[in-house]
Structure formats: structure tokens, C-alpha cells
C-alpha atoms as a PDB file:
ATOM      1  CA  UNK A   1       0.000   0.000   0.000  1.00  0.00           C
ATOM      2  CA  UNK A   2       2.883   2.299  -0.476  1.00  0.00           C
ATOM      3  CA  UNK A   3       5.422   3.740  -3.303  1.00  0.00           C
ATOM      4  CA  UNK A   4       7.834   1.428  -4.378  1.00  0.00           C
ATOM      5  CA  UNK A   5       9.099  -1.556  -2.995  1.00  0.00           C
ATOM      6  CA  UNK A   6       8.452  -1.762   0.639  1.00  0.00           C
ATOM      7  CA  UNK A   7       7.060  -4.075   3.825  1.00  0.00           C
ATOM      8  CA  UNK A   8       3.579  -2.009   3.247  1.00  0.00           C
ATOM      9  CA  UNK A   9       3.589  -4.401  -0.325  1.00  0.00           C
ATOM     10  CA  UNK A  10       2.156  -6.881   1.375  1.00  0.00           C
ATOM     11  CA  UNK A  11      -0.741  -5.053   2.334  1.00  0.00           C
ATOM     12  CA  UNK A  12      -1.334  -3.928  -1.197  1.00  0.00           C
ATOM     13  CA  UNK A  13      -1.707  -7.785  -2.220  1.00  0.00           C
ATOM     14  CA  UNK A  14      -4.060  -8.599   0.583  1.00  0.00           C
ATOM     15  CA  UNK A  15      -6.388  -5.422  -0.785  1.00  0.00           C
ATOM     16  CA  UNK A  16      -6.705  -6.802  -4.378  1.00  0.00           C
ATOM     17  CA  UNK A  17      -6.754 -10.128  -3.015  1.00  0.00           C
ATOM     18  CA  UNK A  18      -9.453  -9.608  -1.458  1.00  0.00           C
ATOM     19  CA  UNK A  19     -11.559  -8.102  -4.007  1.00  0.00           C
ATOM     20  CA  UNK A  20     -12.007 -10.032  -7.007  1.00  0.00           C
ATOM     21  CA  UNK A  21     -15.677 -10.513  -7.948  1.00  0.00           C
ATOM     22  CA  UNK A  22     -17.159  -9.809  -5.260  1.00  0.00           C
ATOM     23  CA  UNK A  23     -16.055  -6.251  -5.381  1.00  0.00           C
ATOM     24  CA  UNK A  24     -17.744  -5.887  -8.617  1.00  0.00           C
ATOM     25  CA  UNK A  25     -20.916  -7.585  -7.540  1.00  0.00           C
ATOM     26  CA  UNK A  26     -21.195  -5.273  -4.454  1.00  0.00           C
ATOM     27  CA  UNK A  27     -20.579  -1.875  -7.008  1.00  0.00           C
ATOM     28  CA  UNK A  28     -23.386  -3.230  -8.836  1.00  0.00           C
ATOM     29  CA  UNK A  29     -25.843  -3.669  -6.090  1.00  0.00           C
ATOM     30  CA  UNK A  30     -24.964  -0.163  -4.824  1.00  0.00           C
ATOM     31  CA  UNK A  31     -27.514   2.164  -6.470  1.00  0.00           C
ATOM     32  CA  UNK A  32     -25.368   5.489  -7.582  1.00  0.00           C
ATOM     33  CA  UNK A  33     -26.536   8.499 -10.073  1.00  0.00           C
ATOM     34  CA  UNK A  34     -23.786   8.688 -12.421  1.00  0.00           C
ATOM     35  CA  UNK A  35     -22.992  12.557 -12.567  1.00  0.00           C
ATOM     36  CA  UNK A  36     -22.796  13.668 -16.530  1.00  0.00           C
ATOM     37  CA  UNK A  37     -21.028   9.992 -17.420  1.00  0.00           C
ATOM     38  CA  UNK A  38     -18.351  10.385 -19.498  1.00  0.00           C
ATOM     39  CA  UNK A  39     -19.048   7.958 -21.679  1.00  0.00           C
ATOM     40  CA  UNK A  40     -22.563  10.129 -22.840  1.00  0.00           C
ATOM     41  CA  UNK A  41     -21.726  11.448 -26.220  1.00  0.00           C
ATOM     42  CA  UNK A  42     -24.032  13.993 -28.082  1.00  0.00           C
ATOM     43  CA  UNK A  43     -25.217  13.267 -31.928  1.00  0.00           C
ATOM     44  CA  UNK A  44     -22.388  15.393 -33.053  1.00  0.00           C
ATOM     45  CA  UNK A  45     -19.339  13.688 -31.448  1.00  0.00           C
ATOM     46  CA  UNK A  46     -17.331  11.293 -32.778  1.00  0.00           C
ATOM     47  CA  UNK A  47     -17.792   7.956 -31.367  1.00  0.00           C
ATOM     48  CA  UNK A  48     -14.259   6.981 -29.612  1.00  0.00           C
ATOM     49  CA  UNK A  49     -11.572   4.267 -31.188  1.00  0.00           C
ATOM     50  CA  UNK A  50     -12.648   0.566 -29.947  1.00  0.00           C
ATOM     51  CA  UNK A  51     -11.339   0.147 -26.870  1.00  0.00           C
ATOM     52  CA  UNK A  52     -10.579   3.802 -26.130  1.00  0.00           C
ATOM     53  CA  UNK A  53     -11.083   4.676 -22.726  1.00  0.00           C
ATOM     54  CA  UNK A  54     -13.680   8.078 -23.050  1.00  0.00           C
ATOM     55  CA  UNK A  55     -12.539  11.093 -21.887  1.00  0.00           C
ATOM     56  CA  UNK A  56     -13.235  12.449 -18.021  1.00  0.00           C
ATOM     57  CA  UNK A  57     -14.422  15.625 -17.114  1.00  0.00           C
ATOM     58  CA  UNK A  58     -12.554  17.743 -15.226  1.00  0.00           C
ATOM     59  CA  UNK A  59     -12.792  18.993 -11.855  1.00  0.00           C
ATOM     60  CA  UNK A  60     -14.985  17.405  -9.112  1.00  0.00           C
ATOM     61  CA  UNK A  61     -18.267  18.332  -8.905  1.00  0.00           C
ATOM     62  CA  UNK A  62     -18.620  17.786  -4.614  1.00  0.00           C
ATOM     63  CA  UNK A  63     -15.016  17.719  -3.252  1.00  0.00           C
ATOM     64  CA  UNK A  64     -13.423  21.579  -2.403  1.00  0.00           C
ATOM     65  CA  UNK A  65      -9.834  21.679  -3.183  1.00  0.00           C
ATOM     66  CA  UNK A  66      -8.680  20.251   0.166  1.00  0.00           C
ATOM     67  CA  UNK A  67     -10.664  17.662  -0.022  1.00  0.00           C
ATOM     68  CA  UNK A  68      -9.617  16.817  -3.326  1.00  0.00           C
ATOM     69  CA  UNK A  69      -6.047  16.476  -2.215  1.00  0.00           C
ATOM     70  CA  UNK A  70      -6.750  14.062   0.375  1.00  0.00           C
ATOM     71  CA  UNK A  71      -8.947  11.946  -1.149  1.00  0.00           C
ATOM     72  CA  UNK A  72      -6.101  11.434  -4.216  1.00  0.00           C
ATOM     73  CA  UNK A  73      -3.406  11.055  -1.748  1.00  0.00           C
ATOM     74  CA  UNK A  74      -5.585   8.324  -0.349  1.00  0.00           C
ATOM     75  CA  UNK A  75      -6.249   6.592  -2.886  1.00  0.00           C
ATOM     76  CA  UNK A  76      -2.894   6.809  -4.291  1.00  0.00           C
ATOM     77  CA  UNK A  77      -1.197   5.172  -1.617  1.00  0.00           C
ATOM     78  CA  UNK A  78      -4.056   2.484  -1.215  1.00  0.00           C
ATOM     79  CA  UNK A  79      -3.393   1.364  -5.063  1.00  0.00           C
ATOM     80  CA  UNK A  80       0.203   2.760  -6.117  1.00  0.00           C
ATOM     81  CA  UNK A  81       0.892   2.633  -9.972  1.00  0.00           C
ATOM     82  CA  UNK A  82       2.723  -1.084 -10.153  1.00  0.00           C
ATOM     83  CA  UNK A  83       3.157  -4.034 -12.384  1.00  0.00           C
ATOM     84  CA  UNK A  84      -0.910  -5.281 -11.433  1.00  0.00           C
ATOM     85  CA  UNK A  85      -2.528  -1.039 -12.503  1.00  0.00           C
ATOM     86  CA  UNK A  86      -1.952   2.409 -12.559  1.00  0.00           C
ATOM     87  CA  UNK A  87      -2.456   4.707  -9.794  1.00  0.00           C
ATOM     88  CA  UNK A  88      -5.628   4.939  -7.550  1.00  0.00           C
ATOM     89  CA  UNK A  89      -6.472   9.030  -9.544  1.00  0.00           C
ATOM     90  CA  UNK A  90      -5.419   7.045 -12.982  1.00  0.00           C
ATOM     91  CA  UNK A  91      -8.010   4.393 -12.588  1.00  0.00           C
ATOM     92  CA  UNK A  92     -10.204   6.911 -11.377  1.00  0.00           C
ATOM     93  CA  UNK A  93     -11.506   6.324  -7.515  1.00  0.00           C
ATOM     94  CA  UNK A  94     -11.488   9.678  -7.039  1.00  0.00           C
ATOM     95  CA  UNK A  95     -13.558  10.649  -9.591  1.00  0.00           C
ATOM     96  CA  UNK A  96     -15.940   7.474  -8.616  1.00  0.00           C
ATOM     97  CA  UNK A  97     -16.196   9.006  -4.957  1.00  0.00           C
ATOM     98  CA  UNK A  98     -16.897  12.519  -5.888  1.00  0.00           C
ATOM     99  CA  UNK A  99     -19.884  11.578  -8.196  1.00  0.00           C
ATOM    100  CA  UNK A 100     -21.367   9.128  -5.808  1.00  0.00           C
ATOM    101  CA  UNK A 101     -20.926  12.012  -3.082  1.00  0.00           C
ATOM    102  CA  UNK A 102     -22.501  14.195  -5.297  1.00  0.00           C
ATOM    103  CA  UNK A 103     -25.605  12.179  -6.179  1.00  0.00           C
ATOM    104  CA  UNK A 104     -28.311  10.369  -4.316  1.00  0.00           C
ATOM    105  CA  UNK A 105     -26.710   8.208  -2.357  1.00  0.00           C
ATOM    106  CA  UNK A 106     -24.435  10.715  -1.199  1.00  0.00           C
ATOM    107  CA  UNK A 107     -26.987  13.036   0.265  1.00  0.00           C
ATOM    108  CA  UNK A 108     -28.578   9.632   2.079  1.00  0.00           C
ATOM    109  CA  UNK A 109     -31.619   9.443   0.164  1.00  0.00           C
ATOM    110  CA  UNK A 110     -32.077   5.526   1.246  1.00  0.00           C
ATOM    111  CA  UNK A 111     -30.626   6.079   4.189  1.00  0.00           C
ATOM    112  CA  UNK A 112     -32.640   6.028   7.660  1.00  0.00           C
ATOM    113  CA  UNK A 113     -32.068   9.695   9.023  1.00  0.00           C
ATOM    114  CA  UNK A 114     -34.510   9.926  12.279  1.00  0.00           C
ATOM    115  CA  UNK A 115     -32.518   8.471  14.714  1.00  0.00           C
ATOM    116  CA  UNK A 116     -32.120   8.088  17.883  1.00  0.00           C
ATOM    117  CA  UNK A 117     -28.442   7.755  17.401  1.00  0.00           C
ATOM    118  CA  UNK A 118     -27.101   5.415  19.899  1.00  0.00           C
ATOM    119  CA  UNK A 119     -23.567   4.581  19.500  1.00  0.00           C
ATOM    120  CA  UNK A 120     -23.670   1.140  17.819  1.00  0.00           C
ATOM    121  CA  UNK A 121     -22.193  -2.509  18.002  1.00  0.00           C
ATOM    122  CA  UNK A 122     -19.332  -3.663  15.613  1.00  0.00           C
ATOM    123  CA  UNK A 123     -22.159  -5.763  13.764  1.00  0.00           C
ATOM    124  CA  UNK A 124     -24.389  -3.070  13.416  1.00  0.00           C
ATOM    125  CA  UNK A 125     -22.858  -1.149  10.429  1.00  0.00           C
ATOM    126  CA  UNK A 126     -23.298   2.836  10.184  1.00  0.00           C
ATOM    127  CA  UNK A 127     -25.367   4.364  13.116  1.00  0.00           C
ATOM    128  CA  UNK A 128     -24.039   8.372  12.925  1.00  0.00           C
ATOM    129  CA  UNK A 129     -26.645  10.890  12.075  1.00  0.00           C
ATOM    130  CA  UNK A 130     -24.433  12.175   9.137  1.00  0.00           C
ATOM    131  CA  UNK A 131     -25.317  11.709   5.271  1.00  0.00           C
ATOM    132  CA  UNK A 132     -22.637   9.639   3.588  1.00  0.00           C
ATOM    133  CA  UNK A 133     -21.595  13.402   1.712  1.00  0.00           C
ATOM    134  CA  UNK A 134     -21.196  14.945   5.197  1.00  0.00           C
ATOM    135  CA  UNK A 135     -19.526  11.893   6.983  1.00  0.00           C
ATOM    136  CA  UNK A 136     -16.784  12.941   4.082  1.00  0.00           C
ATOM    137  CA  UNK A 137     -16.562  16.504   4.515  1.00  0.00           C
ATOM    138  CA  UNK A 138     -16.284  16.280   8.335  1.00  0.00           C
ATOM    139  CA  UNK A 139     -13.848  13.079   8.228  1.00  0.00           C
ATOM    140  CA  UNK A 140     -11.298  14.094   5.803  1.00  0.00           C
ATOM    141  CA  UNK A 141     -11.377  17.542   7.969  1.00  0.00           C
ATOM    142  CA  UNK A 142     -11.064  15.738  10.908  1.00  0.00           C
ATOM    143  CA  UNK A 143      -8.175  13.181   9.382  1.00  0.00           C
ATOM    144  CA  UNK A 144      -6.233  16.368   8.330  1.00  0.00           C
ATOM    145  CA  UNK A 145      -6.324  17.715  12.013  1.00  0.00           C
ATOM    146  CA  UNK A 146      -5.145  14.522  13.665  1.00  0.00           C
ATOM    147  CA  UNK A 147      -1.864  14.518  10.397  1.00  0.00           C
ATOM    148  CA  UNK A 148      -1.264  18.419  11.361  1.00  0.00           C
ATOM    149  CA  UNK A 149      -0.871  17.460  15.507  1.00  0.00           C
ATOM    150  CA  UNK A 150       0.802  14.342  14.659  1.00  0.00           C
ATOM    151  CA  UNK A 151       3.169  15.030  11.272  1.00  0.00           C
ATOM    152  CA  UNK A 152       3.428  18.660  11.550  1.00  0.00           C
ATOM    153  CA  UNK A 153       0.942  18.556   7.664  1.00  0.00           C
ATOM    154  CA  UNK A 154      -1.838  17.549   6.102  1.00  0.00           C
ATOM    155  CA  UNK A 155      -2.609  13.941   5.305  1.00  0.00           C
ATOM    156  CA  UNK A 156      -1.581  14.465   1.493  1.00  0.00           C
ATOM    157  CA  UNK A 157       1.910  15.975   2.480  1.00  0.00           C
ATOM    158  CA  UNK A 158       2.312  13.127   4.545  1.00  0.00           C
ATOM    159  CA  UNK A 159       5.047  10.706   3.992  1.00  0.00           C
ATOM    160  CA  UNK A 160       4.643   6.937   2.734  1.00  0.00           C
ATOM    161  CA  UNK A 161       5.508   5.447   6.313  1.00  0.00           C
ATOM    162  CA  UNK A 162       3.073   8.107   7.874  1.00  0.00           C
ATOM    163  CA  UNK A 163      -0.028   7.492   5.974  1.00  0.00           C
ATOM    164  CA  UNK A 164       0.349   4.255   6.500  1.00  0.00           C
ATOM    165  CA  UNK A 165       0.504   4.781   9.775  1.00  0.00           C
ATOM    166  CA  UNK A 166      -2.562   6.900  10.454  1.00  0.00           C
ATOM    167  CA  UNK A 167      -4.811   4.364   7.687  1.00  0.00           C
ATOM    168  CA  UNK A 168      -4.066   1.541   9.933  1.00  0.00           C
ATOM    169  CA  UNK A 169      -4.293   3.407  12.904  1.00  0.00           C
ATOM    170  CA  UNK A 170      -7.861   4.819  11.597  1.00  0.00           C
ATOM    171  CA  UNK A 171      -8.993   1.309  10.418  1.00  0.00           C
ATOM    172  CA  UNK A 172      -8.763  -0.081  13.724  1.00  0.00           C
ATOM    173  CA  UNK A 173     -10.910   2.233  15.511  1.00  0.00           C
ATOM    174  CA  UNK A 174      -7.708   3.722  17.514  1.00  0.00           C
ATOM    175  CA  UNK A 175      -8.226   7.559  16.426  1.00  0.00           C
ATOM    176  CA  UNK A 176     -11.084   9.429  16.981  1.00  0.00           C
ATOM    177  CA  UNK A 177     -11.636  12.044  15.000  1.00  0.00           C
ATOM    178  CA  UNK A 178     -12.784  15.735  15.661  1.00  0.00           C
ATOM    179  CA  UNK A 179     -15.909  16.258  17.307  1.00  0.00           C
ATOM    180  CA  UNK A 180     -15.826  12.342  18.650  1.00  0.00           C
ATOM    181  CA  UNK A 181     -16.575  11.291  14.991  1.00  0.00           C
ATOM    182  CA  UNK A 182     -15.137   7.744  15.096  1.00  0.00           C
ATOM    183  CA  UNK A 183     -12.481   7.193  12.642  1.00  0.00           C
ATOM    184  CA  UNK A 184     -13.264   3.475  11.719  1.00  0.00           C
ATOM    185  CA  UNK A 185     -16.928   4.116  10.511  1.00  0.00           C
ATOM    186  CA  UNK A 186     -15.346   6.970   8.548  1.00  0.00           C
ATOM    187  CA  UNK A 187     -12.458   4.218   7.006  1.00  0.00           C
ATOM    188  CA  UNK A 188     -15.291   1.407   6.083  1.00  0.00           C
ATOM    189  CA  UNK A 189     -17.367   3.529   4.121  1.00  0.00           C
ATOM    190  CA  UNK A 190     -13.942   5.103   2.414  1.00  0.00           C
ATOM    191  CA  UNK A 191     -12.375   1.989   2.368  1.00  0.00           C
ATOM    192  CA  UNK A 192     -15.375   0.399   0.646  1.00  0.00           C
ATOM    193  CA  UNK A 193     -15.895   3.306  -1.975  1.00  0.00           C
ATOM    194  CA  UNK A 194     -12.401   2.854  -3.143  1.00  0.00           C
ATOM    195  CA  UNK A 195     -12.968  -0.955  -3.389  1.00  0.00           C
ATOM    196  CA  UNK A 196     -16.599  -0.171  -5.518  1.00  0.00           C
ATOM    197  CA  UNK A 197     -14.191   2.316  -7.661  1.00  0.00           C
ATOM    198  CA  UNK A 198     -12.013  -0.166  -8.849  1.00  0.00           C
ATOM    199  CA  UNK A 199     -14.572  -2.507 -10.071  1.00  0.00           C
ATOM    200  CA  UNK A 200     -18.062  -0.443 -10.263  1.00  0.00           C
ATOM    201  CA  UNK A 201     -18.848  -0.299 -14.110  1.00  0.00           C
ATOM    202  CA  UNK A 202     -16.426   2.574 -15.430  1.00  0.00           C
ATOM    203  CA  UNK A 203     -19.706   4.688 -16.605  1.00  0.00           C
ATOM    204  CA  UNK A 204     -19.578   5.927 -12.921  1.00  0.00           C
ATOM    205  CA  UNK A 205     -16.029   7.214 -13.027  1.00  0.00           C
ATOM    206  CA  UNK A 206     -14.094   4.440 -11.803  1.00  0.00           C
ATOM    207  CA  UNK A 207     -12.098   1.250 -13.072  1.00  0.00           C
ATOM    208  CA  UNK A 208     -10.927   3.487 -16.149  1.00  0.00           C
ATOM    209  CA  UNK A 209     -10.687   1.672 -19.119  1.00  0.00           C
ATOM    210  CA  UNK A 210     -11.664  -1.553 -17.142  1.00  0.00           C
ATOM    211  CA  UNK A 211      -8.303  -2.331 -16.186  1.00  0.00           C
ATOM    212  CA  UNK A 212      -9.304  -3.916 -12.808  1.00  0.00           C
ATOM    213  CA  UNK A 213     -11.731  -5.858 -14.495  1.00  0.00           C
ATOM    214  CA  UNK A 214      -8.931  -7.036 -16.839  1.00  0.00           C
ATOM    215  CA  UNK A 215      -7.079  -7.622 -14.060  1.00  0.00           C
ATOM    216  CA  UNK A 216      -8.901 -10.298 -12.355  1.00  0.00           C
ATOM    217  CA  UNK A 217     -10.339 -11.715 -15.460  1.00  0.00           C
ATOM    218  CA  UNK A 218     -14.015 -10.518 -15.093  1.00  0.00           C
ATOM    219  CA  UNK A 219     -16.057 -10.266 -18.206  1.00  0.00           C
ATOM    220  CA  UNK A 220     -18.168  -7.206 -17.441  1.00  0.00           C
ATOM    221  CA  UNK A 221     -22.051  -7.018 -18.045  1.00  0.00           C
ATOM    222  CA  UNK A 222     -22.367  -9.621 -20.542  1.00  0.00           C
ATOM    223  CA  UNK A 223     -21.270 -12.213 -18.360  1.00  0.00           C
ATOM    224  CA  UNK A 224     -22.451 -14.834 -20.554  1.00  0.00           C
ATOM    225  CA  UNK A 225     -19.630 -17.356 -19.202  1.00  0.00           C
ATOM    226  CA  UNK A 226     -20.101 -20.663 -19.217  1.00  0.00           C
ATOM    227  CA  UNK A 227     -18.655 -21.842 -21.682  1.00  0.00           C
ATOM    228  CA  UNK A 228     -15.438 -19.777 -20.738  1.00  0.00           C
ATOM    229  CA  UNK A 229     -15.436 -21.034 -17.279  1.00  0.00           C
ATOM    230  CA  UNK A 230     -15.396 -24.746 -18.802  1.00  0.00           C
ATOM    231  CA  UNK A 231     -12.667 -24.212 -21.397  1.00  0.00           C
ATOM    232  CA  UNK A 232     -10.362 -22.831 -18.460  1.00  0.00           C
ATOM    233  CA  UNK A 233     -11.091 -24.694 -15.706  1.00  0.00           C
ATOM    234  CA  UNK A 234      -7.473 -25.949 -16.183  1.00  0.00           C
ATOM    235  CA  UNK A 235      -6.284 -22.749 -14.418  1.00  0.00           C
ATOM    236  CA  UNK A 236      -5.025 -21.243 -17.572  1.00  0.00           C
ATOM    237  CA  UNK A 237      -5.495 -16.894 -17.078  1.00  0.00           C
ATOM    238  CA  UNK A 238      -8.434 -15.944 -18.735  1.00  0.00           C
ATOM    239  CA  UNK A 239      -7.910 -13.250 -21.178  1.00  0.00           C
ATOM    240  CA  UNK A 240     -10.805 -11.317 -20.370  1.00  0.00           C
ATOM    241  CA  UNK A 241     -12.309  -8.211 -22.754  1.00  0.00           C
ATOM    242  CA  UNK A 242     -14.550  -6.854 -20.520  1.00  0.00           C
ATOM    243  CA  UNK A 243     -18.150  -5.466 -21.758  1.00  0.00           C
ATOM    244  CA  UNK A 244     -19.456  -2.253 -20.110  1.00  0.00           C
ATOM    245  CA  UNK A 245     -22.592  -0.222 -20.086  1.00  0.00           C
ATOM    246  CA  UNK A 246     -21.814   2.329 -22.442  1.00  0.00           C
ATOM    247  CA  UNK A 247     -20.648  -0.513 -24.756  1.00  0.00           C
ATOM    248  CA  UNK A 248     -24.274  -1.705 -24.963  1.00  0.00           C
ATOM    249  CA  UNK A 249     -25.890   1.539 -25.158  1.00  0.00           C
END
């Protein structure tokens, strides 16, 4: 989960390890407004090469500037450009993050919002009385507070040892952030938006050009497979070319 060549490696391995299709399935089943996709094309554009990955908008349409730089740093360091993808902003989690933020799911709309908020169990999942858009905006706040008492800077200034550091620290529940906002519940629902990223369909922003996909061999929508699954079952690496939405459309 660091630059280069390091002990923190290993924890990069476990993260993708850990993924495969079951990351995509759960992007799937999490209901997201895709914010002006960037595969939509008007009647008077050119239609993209095969296999060219569409062009992204620019900017961020719910993360300030600060924000911005924290949530690339993060991801960054979570998936560091290496032999197995490019970097965490190439593949696009951030821009995956800042549309779901900035669409329905960011501002809770299935979410339960009248409380009371008892502080919950482990096994209980989310219980604060923040929208998933807010539980941002006041963690990565909060996270940059906690890097400035303890490294002297911001979480994006950080060095690799240091973020590394404060993620594992945050992940297991040992800093609490400002305001008593607890940093694990702030991590899972990070953690699991940069996991969605990498293998959501890349019409919401992420998993650019489906590399992830590629990467573990998953066929995309059409997952028409059986025939596949029977003609590898030797172990052989299946050479996947993924299908997306905007493929179909």
C-alpha cells in the first residue's frame, strides 16, 4: 500500500486479493446516479476508437480543493501505480467518490435519518446521524487535524511510512476524530468506496478503461460465461475483454 518496494507491499496484495468478484458484484448492487457519465456522447461527437477509454471531465463536482487532495493522496497510496494497474487518480476512484458524493446516495436518500443515534455494536454497520456526503466533509477535515498534531501537515503531504501509519491506525478504531466522529466508521465507508471504484462499471467514473476488471479476469455485463469457465477450468489466465454499459448503449 505504499510507493515502491516496501514491507507495506504486502498489504497492497491482501487489498486486491481480497476483491475479485465480489467487489464488482457489491458496485453493482450499490444504487449510484452517475454525474454527466463520461461515456454520454451527443449526436455530433465522434464515437471513440474501440477500446478507447472516453474522456473524463474535469474537476470534481462535490469535493473543495482540500478535499480533493486528500482523497487522491488516499487513494494513491491504497493502489500505487505497479506491475498489477496504474495509480488509484489514474483508474479513477477519485472521480468514482466525488460523483457518488454528489448524487443520491451521497446526500442519504435511502438512508434512515430519524434516529435516535445510539452509539452502535461492531455488527451493526453505520449508526451516525451524518449523510454519507457529510460523513466525508467532516472526516477528511477531521483526518487532516489529527496529520497536522501528529506530522506537523496535512494527510496528502504526509510521507509513505506516515499514511500508513494513520490508515491503519484509523482502520482499527484507535483515532477518533474531531468532534468524537469515530475514525473506523469513517475508514469502512472510504475503504469500501475505493474498493466499488475499482470494479463499479467505469460509466460511474471508476475502473478506467476496465483495467481492474482485466485484471482479475471478469467479463463485465455480458457475463455470458459458461462456456469460458469450462474451457479454463485448467487454471489457464483468462484473457478477459470486458463489456461495459456504455458498450451496450
Amino acid at each position: 500500500m505504499a510507493e515502491g518496494k516496501s514491507r507495506v507491499d504486502v498489504g497492497r496484495r491482501q487489498f486486491l486479493g481480497g476483491a475479485g468478484v465480489a467487489g464488482a458484484a457489491a458496485a453493482a448492487a450499490h444504487a449510484l446516479t452517475p454525474v454527466a457519465p463520461a461515456s454520454a456522447q451527443t449526436p455530433a461527437q465522434t464515437a471513440p476508437p474501440a477500446g478507447a477509454q472516453p474522456p473524463q471531465p474535469a474537476g470534481y463536482t462535490y469535493f473543495k480543493p482540500q478535499e480533493a487532495l486528500f482523497i487522491e493522496a488516499v487513494v494513491d497510496h491504497m493502489v500505487p501505480k505497479d506491475e498489477l494497474t496504474p495509480s488509484g487518480t489514474d483508474i479513477g476512484l477519485a472521480t468514482y467518490i466525488d460523483r457518488a458524493l454528489a448524487g443520491s446516495w451521497g446526500k442519504g436518500d435511502r438512508l434512515y435519518m430519524q434516529g435516535p443515534w445510539a452509539r452502535g455494536t461492531a455488527n451493526q454497520g453505520y449508526q451516525l446521524p451524518l449523510t454519507p456526503a457529510a460523513l466525508y466533509r467532516a472526516g477528511i477535515e477531521g483526518a487532516n487535524a489529527h496529520c497536522r498534531k501528529a506530522y506537523g501537515q496535512t494527510f496528502d503531504r504526509c510521507t509513505s511510512e506516515q499514511k500508513e501509519v494513520f490508515l491503519r491506525e484509523l482502520s482499527g478504531g484507535k483515532i477518533t476524530l474531531a468532534g468524537g466522529l469515530p475514525g473506523r466508521a469513517f475508514f469502512s465507508v472510504l475503504y469500501d468506496n475505493v474498493m466499488e471504484g475499482m470494479f463499479a462499471d467505469p460509466i460511474y467514473g471508476g475502473n478506467r478503461d476496465k483495467v481492474c476488471w482485466k485484471m482479475i479476469g471478469f467479463p463485465g455485463v455480458a457475463a455470458n460465461n459458461a462456456e469460458n469457465v469450462k474451457q479454463y477450468a485448467d487454471g489457464r489466465r483468462f484473457p478477459a475483454n470486458p463489456v461495459g454499459i456504455a458498450d451496450m448503449s
